[in-house]
N, C-alpha and C. Protein backbone atom coordinates (compact mmCIF):
# COMPACT_ATOMS: atom_id res chain seq x y z
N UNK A 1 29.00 3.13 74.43
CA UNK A 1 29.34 2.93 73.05
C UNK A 1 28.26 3.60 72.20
N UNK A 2 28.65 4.48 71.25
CA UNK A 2 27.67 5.16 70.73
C UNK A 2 27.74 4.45 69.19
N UNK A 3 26.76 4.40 68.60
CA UNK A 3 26.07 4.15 66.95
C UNK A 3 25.30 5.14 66.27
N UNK A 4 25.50 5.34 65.19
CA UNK A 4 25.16 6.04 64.05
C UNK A 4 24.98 5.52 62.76
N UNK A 5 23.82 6.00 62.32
CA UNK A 5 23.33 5.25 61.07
C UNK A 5 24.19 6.06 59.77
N UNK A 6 23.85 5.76 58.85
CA UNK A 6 24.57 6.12 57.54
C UNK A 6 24.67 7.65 57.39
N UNK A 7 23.71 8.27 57.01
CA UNK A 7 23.25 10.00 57.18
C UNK A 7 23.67 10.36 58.66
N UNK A 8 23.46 9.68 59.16
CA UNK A 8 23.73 10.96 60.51
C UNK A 8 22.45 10.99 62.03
N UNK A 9 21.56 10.72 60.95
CA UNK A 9 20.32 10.99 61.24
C UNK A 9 19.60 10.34 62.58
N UNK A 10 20.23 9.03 62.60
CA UNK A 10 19.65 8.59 63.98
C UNK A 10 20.76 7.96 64.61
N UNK A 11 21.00 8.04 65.68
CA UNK A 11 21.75 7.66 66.88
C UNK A 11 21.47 7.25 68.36
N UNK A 12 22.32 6.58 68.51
CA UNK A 12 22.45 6.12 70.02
C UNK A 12 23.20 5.56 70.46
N UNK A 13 23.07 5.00 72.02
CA UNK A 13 23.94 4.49 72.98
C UNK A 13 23.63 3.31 73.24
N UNK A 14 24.66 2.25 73.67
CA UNK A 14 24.69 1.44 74.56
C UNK A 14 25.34 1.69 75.80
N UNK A 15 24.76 1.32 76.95
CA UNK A 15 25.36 1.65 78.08
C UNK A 15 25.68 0.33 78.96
N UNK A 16 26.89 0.79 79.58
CA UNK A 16 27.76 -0.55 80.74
C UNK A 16 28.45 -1.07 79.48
N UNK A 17 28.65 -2.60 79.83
CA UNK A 17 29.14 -3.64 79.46
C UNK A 17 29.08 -3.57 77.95
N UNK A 18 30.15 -3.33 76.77
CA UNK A 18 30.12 -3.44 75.71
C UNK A 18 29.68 -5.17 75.24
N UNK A 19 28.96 -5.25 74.73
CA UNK A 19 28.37 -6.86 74.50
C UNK A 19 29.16 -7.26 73.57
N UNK A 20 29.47 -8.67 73.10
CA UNK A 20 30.13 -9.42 72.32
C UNK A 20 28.80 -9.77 70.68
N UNK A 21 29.05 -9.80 69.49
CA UNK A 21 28.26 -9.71 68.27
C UNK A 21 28.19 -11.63 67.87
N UNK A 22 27.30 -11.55 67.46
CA UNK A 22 26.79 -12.97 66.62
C UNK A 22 26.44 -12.56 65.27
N UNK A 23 26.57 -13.51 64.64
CA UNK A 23 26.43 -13.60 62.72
C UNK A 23 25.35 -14.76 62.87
N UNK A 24 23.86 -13.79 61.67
CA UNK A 24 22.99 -14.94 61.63
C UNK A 24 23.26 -15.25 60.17
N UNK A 25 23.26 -16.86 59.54
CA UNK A 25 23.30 -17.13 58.79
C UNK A 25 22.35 -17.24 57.97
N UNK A 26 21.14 -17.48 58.40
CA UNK A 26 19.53 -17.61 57.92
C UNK A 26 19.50 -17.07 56.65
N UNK A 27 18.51 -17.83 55.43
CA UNK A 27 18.33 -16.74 54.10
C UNK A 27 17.66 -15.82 54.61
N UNK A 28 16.67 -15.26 55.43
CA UNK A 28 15.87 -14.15 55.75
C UNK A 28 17.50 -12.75 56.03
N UNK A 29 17.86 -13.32 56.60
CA UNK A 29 19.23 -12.41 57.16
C UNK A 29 19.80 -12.21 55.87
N UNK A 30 20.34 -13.37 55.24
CA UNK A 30 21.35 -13.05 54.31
C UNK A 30 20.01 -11.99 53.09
N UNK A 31 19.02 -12.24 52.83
CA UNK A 31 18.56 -11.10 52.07
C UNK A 31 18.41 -9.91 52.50
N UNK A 32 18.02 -9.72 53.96
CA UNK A 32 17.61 -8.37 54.18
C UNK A 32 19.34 -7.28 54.59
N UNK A 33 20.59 -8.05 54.06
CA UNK A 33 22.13 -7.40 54.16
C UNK A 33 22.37 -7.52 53.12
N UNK A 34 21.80 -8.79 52.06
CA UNK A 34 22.63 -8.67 50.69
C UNK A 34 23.74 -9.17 50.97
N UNK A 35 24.09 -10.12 51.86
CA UNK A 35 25.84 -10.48 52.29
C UNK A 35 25.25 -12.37 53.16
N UNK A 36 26.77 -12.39 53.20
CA UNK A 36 26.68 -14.21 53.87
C UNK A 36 25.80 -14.07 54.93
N UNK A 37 25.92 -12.76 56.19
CA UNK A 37 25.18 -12.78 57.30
C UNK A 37 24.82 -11.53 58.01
N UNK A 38 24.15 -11.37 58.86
CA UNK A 38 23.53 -10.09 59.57
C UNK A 38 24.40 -10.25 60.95
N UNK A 39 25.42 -9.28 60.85
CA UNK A 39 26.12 -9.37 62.33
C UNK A 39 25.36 -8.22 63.15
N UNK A 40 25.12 -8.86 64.22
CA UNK A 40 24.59 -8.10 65.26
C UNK A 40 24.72 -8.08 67.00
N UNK A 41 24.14 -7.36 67.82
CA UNK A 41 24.08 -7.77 69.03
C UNK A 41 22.55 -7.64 69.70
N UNK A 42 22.66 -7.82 70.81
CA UNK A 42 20.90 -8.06 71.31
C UNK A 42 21.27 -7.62 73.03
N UNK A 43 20.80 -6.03 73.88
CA UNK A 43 20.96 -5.82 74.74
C UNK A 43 19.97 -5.87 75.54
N UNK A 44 19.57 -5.59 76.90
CA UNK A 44 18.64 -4.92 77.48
C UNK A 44 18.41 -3.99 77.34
N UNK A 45 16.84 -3.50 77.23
CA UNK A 45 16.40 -1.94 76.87
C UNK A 45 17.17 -1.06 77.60
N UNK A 46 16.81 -1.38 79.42
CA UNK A 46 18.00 -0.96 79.74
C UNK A 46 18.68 -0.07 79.77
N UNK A 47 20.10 -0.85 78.76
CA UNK A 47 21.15 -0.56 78.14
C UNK A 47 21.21 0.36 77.13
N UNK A 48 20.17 0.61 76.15
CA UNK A 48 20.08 1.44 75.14
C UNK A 48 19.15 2.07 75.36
N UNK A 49 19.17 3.29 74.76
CA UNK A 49 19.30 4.80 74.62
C UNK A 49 19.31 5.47 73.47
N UNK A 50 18.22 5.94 72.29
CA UNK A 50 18.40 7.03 71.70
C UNK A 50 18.87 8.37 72.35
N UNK A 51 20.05 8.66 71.29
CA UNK A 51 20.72 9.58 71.32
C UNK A 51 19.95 10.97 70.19
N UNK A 52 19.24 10.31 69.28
CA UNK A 52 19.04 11.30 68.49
C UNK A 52 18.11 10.52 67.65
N UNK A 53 17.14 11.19 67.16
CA UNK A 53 16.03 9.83 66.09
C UNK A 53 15.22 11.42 65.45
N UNK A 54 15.03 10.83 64.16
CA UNK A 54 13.99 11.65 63.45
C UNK A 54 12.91 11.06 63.53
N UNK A 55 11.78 11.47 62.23
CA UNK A 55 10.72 10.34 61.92
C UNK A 55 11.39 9.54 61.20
N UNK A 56 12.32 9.83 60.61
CA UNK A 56 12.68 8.74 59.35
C UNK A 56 13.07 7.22 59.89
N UNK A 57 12.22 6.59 60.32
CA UNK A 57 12.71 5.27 60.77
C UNK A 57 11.21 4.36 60.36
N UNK A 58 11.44 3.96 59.16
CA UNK A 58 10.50 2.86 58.57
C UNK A 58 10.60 1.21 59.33
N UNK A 59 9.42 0.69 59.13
CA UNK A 59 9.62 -0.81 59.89
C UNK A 59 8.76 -1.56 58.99
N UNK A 60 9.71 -2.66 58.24
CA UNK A 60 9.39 -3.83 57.82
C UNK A 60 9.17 -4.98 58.48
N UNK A 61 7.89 -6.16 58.24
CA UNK A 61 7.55 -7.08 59.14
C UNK A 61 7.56 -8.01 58.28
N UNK A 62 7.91 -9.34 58.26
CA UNK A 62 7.16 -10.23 57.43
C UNK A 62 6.26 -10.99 58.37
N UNK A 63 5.48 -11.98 57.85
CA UNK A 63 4.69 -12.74 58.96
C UNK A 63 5.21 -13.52 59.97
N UNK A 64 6.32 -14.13 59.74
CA UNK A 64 6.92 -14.91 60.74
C UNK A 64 7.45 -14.42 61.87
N UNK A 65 7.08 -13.25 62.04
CA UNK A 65 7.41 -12.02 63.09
C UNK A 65 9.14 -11.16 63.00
N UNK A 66 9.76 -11.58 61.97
CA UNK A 66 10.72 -10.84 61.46
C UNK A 66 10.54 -9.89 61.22
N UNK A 67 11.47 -8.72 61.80
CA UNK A 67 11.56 -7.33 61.63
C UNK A 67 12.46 -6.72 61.68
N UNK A 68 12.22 -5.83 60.30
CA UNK A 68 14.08 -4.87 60.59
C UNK A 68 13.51 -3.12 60.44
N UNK A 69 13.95 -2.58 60.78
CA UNK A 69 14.01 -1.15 61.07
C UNK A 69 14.60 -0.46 60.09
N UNK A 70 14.36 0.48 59.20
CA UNK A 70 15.87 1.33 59.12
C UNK A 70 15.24 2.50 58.72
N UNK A 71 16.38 3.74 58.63
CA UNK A 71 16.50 5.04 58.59
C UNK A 71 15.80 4.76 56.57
N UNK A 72 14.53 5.66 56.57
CA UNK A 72 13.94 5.59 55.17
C UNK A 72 14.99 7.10 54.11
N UNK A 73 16.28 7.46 55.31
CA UNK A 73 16.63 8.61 54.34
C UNK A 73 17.83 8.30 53.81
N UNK A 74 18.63 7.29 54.22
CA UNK A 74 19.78 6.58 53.81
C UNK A 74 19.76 4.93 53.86
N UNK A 75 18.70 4.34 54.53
CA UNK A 75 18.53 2.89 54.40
C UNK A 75 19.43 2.24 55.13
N UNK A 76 20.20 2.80 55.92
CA UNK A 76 20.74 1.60 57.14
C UNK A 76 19.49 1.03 58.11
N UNK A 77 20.05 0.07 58.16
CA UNK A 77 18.96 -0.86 59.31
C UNK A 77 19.44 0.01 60.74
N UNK A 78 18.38 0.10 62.03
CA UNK A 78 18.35 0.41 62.72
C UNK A 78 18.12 -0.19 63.81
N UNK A 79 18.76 -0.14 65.01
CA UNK A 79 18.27 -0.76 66.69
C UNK A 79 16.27 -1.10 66.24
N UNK A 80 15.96 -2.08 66.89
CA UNK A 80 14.40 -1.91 67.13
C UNK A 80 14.16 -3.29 68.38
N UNK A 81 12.85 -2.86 69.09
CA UNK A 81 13.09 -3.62 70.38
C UNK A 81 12.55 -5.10 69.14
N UNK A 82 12.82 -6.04 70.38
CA UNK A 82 12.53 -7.46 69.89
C UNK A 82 10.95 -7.79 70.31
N UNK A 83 9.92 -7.83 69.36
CA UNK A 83 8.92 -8.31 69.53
C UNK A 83 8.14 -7.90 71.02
N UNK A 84 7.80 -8.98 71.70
CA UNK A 84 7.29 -8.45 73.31
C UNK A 84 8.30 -8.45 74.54
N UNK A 85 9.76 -8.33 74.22
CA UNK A 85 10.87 -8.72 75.27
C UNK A 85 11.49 -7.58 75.34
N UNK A 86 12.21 -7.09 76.34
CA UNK A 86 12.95 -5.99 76.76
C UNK A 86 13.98 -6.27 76.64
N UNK A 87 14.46 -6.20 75.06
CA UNK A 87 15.78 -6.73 74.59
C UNK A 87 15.58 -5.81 73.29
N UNK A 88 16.50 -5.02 73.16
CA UNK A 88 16.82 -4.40 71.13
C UNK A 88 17.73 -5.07 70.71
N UNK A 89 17.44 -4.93 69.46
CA UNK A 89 18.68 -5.68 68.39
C UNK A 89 19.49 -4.57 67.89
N UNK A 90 20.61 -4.86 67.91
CA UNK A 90 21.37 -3.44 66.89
C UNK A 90 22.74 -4.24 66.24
N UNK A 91 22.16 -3.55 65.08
CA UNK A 91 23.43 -4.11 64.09
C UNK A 91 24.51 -3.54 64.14
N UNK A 92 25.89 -4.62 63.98
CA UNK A 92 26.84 -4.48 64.25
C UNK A 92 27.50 -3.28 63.54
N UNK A 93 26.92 -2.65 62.40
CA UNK A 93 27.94 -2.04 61.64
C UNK A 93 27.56 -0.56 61.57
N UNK A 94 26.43 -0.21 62.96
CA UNK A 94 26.36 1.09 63.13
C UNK A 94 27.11 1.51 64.58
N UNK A 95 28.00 0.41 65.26
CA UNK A 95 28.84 0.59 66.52
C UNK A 95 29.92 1.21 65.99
N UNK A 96 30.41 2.26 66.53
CA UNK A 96 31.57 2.89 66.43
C UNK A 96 32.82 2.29 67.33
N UNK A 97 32.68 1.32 67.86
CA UNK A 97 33.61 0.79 68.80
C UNK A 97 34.32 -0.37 68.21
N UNK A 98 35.48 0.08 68.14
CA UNK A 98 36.36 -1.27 67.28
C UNK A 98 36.98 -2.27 67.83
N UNK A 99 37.18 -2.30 69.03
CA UNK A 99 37.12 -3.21 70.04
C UNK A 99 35.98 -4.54 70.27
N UNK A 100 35.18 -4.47 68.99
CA UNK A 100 33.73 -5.41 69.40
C UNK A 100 34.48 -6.85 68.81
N UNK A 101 33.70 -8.16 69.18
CA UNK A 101 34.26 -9.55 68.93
C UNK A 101 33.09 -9.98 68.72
N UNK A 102 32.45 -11.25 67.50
CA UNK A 102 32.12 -12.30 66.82
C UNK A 102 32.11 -13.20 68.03
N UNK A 103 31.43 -14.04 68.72
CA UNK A 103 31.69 -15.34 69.54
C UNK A 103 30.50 -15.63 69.32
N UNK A 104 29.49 -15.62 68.42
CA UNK A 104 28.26 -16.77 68.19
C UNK A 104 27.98 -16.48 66.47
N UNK A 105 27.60 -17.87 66.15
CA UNK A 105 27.07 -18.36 64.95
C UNK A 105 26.05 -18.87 64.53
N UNK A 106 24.69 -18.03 64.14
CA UNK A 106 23.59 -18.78 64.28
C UNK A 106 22.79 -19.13 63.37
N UNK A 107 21.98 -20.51 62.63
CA UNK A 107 21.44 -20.99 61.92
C UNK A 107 22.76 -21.34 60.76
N UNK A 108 23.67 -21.86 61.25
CA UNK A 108 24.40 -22.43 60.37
C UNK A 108 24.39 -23.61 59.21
N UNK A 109 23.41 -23.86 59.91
CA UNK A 109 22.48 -24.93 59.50
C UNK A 109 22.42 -24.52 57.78
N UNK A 110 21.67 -23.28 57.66
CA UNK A 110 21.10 -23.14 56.62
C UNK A 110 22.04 -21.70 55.82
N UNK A 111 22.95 -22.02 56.19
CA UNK A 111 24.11 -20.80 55.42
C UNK A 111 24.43 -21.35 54.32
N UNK A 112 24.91 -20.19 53.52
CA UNK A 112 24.66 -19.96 51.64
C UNK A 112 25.95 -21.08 51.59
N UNK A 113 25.82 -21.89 50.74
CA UNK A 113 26.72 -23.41 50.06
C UNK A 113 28.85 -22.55 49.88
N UNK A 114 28.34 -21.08 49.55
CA UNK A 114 29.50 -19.84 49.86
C UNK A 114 30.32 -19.74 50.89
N UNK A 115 29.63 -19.90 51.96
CA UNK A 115 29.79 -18.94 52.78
C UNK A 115 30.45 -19.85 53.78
N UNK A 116 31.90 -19.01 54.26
CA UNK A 116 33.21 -20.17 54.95
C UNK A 116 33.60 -18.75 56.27
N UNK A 117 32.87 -19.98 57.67
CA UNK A 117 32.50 -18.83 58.75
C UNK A 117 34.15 -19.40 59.29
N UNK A 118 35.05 -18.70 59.72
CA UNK A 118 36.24 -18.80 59.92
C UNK A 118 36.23 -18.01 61.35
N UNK A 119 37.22 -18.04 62.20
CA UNK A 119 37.35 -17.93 63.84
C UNK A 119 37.28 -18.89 64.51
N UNK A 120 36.72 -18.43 65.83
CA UNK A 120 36.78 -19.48 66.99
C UNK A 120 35.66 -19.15 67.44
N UNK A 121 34.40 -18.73 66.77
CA UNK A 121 33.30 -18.41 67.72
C UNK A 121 31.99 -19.42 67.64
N UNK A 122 31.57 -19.88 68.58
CA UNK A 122 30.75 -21.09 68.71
C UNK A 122 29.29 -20.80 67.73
N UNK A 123 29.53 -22.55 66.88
CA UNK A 123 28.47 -22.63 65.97
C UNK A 123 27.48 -23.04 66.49
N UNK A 124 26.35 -22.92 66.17
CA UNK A 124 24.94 -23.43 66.25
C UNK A 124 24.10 -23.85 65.50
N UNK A 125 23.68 -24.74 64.90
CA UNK A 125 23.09 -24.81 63.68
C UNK A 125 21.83 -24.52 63.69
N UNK A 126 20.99 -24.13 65.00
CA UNK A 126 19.82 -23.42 64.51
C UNK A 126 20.06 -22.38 65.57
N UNK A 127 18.92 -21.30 66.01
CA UNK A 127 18.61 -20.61 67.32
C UNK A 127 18.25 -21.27 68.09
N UNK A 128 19.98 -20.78 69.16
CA UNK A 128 19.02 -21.04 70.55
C UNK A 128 18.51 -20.42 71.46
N UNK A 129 17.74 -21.08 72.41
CA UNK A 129 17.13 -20.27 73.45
C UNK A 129 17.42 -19.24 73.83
N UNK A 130 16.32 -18.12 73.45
CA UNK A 130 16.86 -16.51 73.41
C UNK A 130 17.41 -16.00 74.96
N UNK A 131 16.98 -16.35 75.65
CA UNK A 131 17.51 -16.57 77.30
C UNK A 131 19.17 -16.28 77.04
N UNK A 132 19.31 -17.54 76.91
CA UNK A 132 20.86 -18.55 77.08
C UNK A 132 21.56 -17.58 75.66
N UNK A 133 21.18 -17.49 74.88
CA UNK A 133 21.74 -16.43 73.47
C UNK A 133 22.26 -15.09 74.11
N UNK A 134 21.15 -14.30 74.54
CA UNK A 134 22.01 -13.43 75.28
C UNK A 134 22.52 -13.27 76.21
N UNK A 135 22.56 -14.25 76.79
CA UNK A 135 23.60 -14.58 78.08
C UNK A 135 24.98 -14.50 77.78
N UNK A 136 25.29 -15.54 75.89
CA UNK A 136 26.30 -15.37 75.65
C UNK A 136 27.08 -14.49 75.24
N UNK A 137 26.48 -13.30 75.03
CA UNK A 137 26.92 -12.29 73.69
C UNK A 137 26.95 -11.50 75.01
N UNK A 138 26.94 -11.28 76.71
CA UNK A 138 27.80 -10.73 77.34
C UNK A 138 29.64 -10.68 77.38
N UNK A 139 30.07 -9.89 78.00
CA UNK A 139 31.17 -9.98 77.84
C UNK A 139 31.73 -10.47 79.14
């Protein structure tokens, strides 16, 4: 499954098993999309693969060890590995594969008073165990 950021500019692959996406509800999420939630998935390194990368890939941290990536020439968020684990994050809305499915819901707990999560995909009201999390978001 290949992804592409907004410009063009950076790309890549996931390889094998197309993974299943989760929506985080968290305010940290909902600010850094501007929307109810940050849909995403979480693979083994592994699995992913730049296909193509410039320099243009800026990285924001806050202290709580939150981090998002993105292309500084069009501002999509970008794949970036997770902290010290051999796991990347990549957001859902640079997959070109339309075949992808929603089956986790996370920090529901603290989602905008708005925001009406509709489907069948299992809620959580906080994060869980990053283990068991991506266990689920296999297919």
């Amino acid at each position: 499954m290949k992804g592409v950021c907004l410009c063009g500019g950076i790309q890549f692959e996931i390889l094998g098993t197309t993974p299943n996406l989760y929506q985080c509800h968290c305010s940290v999420c909902r600010k850094s999309t501007g929307s109810s939630s940050n849909t995403a998935t979480i693979v083994k390194s592994e699995q992913f693969r730049w296909s193509h990368t410039n320099s243009d890939i800026q990285t924001f941290t806050l202290q709580s060890g939150y981090r998002i990536d993105f292309c500084k020439r069009c501002g999509s968020p970008v794949p970036n590995q997770l902290r010290d684990k051999e796991l990347v994050w990549i957001p859902a809305g640079l997959l070109e594969n339309t075949e992808l499915k929603v089956t986790q819901h996370i920090f529901v707990s603290s989602k905008a008073h708005w925001d009406m999560i509709g489907g069948q995909a299992t809620e959580h009201e906080e994060m869980p165990n990053l283990e068991e999390f991506v266990s689920l978001l296999k297919c």
